[in-house]
C-alpha atoms as a PDB file:
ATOM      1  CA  UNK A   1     -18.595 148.278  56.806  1.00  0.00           C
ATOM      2  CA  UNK A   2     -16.531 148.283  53.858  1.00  0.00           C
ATOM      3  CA  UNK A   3     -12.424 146.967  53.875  1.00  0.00           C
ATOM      4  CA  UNK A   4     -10.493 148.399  51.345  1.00  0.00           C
ATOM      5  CA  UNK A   5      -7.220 146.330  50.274  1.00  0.00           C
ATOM      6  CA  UNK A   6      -4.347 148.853  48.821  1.00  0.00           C
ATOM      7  CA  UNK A   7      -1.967 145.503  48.380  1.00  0.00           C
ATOM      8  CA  UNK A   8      -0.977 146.100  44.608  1.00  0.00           C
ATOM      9  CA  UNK A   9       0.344 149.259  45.848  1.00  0.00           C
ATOM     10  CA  UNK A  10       2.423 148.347  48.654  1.00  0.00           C
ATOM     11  CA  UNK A  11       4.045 145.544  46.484  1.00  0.00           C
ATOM     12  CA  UNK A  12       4.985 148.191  44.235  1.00  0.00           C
ATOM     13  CA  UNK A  13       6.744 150.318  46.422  1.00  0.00           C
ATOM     14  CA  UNK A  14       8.742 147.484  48.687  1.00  0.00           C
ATOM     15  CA  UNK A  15      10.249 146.298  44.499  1.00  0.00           C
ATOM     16  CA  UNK A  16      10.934 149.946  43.895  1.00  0.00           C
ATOM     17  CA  UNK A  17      12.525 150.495  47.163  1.00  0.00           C
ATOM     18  CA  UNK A  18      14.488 147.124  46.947  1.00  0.00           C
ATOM     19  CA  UNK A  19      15.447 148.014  43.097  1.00  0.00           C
ATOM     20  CA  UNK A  20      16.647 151.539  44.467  1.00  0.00           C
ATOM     21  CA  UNK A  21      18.651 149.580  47.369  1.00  0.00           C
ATOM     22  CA  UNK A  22      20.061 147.062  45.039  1.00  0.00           C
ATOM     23  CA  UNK A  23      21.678 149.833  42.404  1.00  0.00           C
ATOM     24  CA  UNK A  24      22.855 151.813  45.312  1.00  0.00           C
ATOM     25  CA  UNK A  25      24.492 148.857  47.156  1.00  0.00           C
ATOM     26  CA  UNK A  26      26.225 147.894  42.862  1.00  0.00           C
ATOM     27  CA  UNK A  27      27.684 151.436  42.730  1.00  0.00           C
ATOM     28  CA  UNK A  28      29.063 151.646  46.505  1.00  0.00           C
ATOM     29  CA  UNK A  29      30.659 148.369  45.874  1.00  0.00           C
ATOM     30  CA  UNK A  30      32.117 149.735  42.211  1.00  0.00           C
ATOM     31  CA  UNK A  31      33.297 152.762  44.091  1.00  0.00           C
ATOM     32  CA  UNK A  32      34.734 150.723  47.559  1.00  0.00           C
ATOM     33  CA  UNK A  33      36.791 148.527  44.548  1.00  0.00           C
ATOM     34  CA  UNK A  34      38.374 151.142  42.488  1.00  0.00           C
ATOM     35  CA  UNK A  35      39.713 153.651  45.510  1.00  0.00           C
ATOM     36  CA  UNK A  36      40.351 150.476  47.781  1.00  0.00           C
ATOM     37  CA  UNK A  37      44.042 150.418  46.790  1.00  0.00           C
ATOM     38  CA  UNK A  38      46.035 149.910  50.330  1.00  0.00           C
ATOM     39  CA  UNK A  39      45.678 148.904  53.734  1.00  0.00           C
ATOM     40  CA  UNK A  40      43.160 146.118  55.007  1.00  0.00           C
ATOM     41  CA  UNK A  41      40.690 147.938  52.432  1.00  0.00           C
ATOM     42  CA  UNK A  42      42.888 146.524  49.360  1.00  0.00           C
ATOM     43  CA  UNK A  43      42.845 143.257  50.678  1.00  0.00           C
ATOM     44  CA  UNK A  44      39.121 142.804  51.362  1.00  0.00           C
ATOM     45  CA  UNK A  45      39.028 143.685  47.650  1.00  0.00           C
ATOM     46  CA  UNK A  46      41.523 141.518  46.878  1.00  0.00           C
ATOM     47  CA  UNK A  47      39.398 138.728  48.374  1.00  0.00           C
ATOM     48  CA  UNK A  48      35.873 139.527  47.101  1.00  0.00           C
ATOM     49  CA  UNK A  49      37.310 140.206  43.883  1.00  0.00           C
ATOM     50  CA  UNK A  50      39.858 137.264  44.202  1.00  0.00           C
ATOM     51  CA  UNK A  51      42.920 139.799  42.469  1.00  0.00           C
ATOM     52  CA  UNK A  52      46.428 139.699  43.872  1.00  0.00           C
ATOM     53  CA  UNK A  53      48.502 142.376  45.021  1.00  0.00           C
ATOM     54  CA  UNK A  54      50.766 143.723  43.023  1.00  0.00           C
ATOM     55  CA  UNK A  55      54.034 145.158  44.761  1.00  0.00           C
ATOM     56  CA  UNK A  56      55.283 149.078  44.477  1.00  0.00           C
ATOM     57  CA  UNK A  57      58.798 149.080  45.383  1.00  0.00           C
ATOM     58  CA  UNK A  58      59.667 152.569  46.321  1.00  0.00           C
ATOM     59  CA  UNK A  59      62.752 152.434  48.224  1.00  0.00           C
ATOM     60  CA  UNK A  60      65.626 154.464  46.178  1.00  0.00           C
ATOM     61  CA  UNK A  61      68.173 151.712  47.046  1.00  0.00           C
ATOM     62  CA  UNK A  62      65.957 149.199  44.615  1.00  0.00           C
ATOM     63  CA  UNK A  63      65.108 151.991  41.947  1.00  0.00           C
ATOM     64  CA  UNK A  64      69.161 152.523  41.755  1.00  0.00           C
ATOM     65  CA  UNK A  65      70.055 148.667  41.331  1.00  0.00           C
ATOM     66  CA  UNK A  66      67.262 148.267  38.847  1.00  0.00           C
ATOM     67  CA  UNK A  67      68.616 151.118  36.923  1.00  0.00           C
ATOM     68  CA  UNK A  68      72.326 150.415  37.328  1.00  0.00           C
ATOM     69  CA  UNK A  69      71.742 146.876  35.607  1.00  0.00           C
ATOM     70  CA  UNK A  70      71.370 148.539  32.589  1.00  0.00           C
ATOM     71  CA  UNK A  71      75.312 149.328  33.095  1.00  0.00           C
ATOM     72  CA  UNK A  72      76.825 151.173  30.037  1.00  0.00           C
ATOM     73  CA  UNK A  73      74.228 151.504  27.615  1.00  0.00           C
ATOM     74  CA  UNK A  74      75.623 152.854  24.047  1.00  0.00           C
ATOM     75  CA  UNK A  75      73.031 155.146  22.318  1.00  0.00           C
ATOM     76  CA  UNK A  76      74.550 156.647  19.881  1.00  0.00           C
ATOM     77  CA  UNK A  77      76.807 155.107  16.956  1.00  0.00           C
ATOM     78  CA  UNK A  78      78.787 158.321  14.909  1.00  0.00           C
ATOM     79  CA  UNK A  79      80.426 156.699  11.660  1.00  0.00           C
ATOM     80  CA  UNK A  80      82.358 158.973   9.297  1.00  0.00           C
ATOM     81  CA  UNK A  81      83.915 157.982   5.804  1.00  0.00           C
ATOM     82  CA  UNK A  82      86.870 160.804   4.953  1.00  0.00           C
ATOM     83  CA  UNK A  83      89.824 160.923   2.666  1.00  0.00           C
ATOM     84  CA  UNK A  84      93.212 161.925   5.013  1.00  0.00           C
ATOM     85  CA  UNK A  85      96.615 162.974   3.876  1.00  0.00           C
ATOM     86  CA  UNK A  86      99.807 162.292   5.797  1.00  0.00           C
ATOM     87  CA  UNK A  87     103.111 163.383   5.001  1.00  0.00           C
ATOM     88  CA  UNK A  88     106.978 163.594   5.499  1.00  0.00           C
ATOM     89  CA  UNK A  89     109.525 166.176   4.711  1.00  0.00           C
ATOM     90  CA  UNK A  90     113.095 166.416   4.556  1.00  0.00           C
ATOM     91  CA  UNK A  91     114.476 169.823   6.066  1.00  0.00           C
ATOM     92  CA  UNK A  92     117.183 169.723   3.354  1.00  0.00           C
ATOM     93  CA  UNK A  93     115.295 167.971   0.110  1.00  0.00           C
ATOM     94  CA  UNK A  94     112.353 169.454  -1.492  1.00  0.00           C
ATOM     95  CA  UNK A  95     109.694 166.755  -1.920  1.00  0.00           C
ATOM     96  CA  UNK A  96     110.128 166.152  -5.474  1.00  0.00           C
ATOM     97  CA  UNK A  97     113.466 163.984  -3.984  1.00  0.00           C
ATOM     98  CA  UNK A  98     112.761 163.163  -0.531  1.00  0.00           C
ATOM     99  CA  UNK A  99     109.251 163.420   0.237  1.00  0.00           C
ATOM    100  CA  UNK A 100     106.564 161.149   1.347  1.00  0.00           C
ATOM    101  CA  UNK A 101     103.118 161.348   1.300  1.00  0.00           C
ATOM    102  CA  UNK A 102      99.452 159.275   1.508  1.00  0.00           C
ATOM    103  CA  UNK A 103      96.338 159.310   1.243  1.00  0.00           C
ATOM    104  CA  UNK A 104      93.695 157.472   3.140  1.00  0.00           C
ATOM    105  CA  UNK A 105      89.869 156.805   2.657  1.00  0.00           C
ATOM    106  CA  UNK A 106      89.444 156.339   6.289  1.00  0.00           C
ATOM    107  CA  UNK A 107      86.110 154.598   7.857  1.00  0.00           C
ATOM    108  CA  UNK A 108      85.771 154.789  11.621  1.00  0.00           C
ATOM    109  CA  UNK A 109      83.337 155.285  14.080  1.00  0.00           C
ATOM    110  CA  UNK A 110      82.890 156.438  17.629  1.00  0.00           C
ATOM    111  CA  UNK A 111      80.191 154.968  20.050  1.00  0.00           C
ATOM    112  CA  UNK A 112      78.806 157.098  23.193  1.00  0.00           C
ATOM    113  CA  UNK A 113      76.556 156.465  25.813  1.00  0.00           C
ATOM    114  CA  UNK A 114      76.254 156.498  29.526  1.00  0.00           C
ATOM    115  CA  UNK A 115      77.530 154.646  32.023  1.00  0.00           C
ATOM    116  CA  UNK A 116      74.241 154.037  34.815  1.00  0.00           C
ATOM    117  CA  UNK A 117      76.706 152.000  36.885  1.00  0.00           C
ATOM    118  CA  UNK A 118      78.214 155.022  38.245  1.00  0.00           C
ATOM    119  CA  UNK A 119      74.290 156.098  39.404  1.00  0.00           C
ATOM    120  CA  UNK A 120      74.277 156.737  43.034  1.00  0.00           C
ATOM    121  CA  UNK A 121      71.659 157.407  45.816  1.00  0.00           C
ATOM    122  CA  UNK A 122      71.654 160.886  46.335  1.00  0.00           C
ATOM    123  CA  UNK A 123      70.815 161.005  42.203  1.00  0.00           C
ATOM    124  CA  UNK A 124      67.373 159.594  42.592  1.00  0.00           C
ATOM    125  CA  UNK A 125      64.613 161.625  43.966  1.00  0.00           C
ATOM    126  CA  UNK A 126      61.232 159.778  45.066  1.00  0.00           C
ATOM    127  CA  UNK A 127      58.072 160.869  46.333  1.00  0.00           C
ATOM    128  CA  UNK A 128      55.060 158.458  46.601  1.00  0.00           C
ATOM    129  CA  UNK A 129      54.978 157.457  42.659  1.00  0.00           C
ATOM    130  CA  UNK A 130      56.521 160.416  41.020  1.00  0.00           C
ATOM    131  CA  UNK A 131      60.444 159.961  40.925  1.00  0.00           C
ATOM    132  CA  UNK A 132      63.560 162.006  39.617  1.00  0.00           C
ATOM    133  CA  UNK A 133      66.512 160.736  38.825  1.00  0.00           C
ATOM    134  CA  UNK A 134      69.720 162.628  37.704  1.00  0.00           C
ATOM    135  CA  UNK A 135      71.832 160.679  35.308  1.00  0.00           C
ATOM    136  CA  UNK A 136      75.857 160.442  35.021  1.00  0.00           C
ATOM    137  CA  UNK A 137      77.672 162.563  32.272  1.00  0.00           C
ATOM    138  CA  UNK A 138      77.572 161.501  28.767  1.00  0.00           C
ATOM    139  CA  UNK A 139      80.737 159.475  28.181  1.00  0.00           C
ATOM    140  CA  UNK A 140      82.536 158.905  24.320  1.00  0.00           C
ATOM    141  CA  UNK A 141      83.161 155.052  24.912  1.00  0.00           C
ATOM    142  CA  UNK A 142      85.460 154.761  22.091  1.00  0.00           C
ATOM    143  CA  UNK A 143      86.865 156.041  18.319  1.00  0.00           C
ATOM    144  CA  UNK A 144      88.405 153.096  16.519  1.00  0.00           C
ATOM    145  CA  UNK A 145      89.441 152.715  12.805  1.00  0.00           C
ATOM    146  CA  UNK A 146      87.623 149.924  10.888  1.00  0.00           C
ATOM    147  CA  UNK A 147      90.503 148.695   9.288  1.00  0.00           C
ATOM    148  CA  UNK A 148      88.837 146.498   7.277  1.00  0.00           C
ATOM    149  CA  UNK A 149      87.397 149.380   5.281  1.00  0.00           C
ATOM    150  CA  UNK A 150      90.258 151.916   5.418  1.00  0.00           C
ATOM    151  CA  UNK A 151      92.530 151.745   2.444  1.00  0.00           C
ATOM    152  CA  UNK A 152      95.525 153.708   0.483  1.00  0.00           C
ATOM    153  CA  UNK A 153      94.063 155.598  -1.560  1.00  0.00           C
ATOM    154  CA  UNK A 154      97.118 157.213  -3.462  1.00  0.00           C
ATOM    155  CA  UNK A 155     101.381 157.199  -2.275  1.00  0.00           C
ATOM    156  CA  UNK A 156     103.704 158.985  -3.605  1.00  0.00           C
ATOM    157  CA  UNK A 157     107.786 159.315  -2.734  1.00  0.00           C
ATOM    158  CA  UNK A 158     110.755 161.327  -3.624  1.00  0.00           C
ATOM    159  CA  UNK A 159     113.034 160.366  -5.938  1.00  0.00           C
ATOM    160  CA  UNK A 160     115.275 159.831  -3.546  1.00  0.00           C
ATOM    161  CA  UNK A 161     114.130 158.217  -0.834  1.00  0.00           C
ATOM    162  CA  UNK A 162     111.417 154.791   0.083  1.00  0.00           C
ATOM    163  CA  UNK A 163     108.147 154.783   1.403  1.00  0.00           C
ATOM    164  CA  UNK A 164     108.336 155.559   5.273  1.00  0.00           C
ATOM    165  CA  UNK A 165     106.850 152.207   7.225  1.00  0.00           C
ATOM    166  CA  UNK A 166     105.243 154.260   9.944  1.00  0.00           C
ATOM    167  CA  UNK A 167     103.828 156.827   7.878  1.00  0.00           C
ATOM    168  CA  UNK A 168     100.760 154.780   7.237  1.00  0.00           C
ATOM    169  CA  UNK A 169     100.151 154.403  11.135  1.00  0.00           C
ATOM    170  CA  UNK A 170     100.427 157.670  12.351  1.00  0.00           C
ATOM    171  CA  UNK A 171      98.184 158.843   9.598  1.00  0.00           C
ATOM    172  CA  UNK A 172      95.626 155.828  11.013  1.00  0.00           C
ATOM    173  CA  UNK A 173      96.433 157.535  14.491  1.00  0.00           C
ATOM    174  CA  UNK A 174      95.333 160.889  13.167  1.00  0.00           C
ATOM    175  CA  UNK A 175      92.358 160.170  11.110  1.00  0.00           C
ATOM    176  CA  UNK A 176      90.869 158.041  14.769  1.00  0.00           C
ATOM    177  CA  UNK A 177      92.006 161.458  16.672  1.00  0.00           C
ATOM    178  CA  UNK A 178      90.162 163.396  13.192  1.00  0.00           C
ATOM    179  CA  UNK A 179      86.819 161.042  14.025  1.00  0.00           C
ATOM    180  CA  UNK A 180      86.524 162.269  17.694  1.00  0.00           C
ATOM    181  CA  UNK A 181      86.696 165.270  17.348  1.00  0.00           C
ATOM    182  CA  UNK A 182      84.236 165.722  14.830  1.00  0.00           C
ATOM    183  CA  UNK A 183      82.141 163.777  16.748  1.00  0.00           C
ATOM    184  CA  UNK A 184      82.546 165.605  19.335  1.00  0.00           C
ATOM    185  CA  UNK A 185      81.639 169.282  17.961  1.00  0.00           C
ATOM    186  CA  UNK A 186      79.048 167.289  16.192  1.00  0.00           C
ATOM    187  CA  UNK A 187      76.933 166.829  19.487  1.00  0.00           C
ATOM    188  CA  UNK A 188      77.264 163.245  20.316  1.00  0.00           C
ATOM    189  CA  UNK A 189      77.446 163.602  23.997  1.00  0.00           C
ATOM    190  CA  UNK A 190      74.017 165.557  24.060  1.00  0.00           C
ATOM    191  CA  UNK A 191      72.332 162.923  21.926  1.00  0.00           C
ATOM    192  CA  UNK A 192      73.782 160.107  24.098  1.00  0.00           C
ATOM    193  CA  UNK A 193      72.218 161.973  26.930  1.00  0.00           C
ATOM    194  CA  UNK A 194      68.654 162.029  25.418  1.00  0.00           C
ATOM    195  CA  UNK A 195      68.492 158.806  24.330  1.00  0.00           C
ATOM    196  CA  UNK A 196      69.624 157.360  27.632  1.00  0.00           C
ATOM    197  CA  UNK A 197      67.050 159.512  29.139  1.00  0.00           C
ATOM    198  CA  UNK A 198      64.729 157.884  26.761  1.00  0.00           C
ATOM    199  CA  UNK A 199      65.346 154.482  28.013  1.00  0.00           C
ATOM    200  CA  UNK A 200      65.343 154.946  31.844  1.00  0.00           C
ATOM    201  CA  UNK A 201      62.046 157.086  31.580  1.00  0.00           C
ATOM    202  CA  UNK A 202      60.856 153.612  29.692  1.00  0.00           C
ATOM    203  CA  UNK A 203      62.455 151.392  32.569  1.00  0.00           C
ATOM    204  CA  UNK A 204      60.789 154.252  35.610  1.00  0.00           C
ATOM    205  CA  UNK A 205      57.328 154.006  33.607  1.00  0.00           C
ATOM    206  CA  UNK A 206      57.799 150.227  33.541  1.00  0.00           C
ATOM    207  CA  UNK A 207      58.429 150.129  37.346  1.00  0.00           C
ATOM    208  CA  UNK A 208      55.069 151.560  37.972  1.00  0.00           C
ATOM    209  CA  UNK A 209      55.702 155.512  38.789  1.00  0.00           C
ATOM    210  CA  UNK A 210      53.278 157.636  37.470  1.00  0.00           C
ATOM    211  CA  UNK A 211      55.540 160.957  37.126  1.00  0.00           C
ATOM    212  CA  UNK A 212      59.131 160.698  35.343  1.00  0.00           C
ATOM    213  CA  UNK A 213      61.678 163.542  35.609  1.00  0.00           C
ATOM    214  CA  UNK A 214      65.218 161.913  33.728  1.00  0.00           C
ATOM    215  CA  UNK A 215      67.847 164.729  33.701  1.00  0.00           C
END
């Protein structure tokens, strides 16, 4: 009677089928990390892989203060150098004898933004990690006259008469009132707008939504 011993094979196989078990067991745990992101699934990851939590806020009540702490934010900055003429009259005297006039080189500039303070509830939109948020209207801060670089550039008076001590003022007055309204038709409000869209699509990304909509 003859035994026949098939050993070498049968080791063979149980390493194979142990090797096959082993890479099979790697990639189930590879896949059970990555999509293990909530629930008591996250936190058996959290342990095996010893990685923390991090927190989602979501509530629109949060998302609003976060945003409103960015209170007025001034994007754009309009400056404007121009030359403006004032002028007085007399209703009886030509100019040559009564007449005032000046002449400014004016520098101002006007500063718009938006202010997120006046963000409320109902303007924010949120849906798992995609959010919307409607801003507040584009505001023109303020128009002011650097007076440090605004200067006479030319005066002249009648014959008859002295220079006028509010003239200079009022033509001040009307050069700021000039500045805002070319700043204004210029489209400041519209690029205030975009560039404070800009920034809260930065803060929203920064909060950890995935999908931005900033109107």
């Amino acid at each position: 009677m003859t035994t026949q011993y098939n050993s070498g094979h049968s080791s063979s196989g149980a390493f194979v089928a142990f090797l096959l078990a082993l890479i099979l067991g790697a990639v189930a745990m590879v896949v059970f990390l990555r999509h293990a992101n909530s629930g008591i699934l996250a936190r058996v990851a959290n342990v095996i892989t010893g990685r923390t939590t991090a927190t989602f806020d979501t509530s629109v009540p949060t998302v609003v203060q976060k945003i409103q702490r960015l209170s007025r934010i001034e994007t754009v900055v309009y400056s404007l150098d121009t030359v403006i003429e004032g002028s007085k009259s007399s209703a009886v005297l030509p100019d040559l004898l009564a007449g005032d006039r000046i002449l400014l080189i004016v520098h101002g500039q006007s500063i718009a933004g938006i202010d997120l303070s006046k963000l409320r509830s109902e303007d924010v939109r949120i849906n798992g990690k995609s959010i919307r948020v409607t801003l507040p209207p584009s505001e023109l801060f303020v128009t002011s006259i650097d007076n440090q670089r605004t200067r006479v550039y030319a005066r002249s008076t009648g014959l008859l008469t002295s220079p006028d001590q509010n003239l200079e003022s009022e033509t001040r007055a009307r050069a700021q009132a000039q500045l805002q309204k070319d700043a204004l038709s210029d489209g400041i409000l519209d690029a205030a707008r975009k560039n404070a869209r800009d920034t809260v699509t930065t803060l929203l990304y920064g909060l950890g939504f995935e999908h931005v909509e900033v109107m």
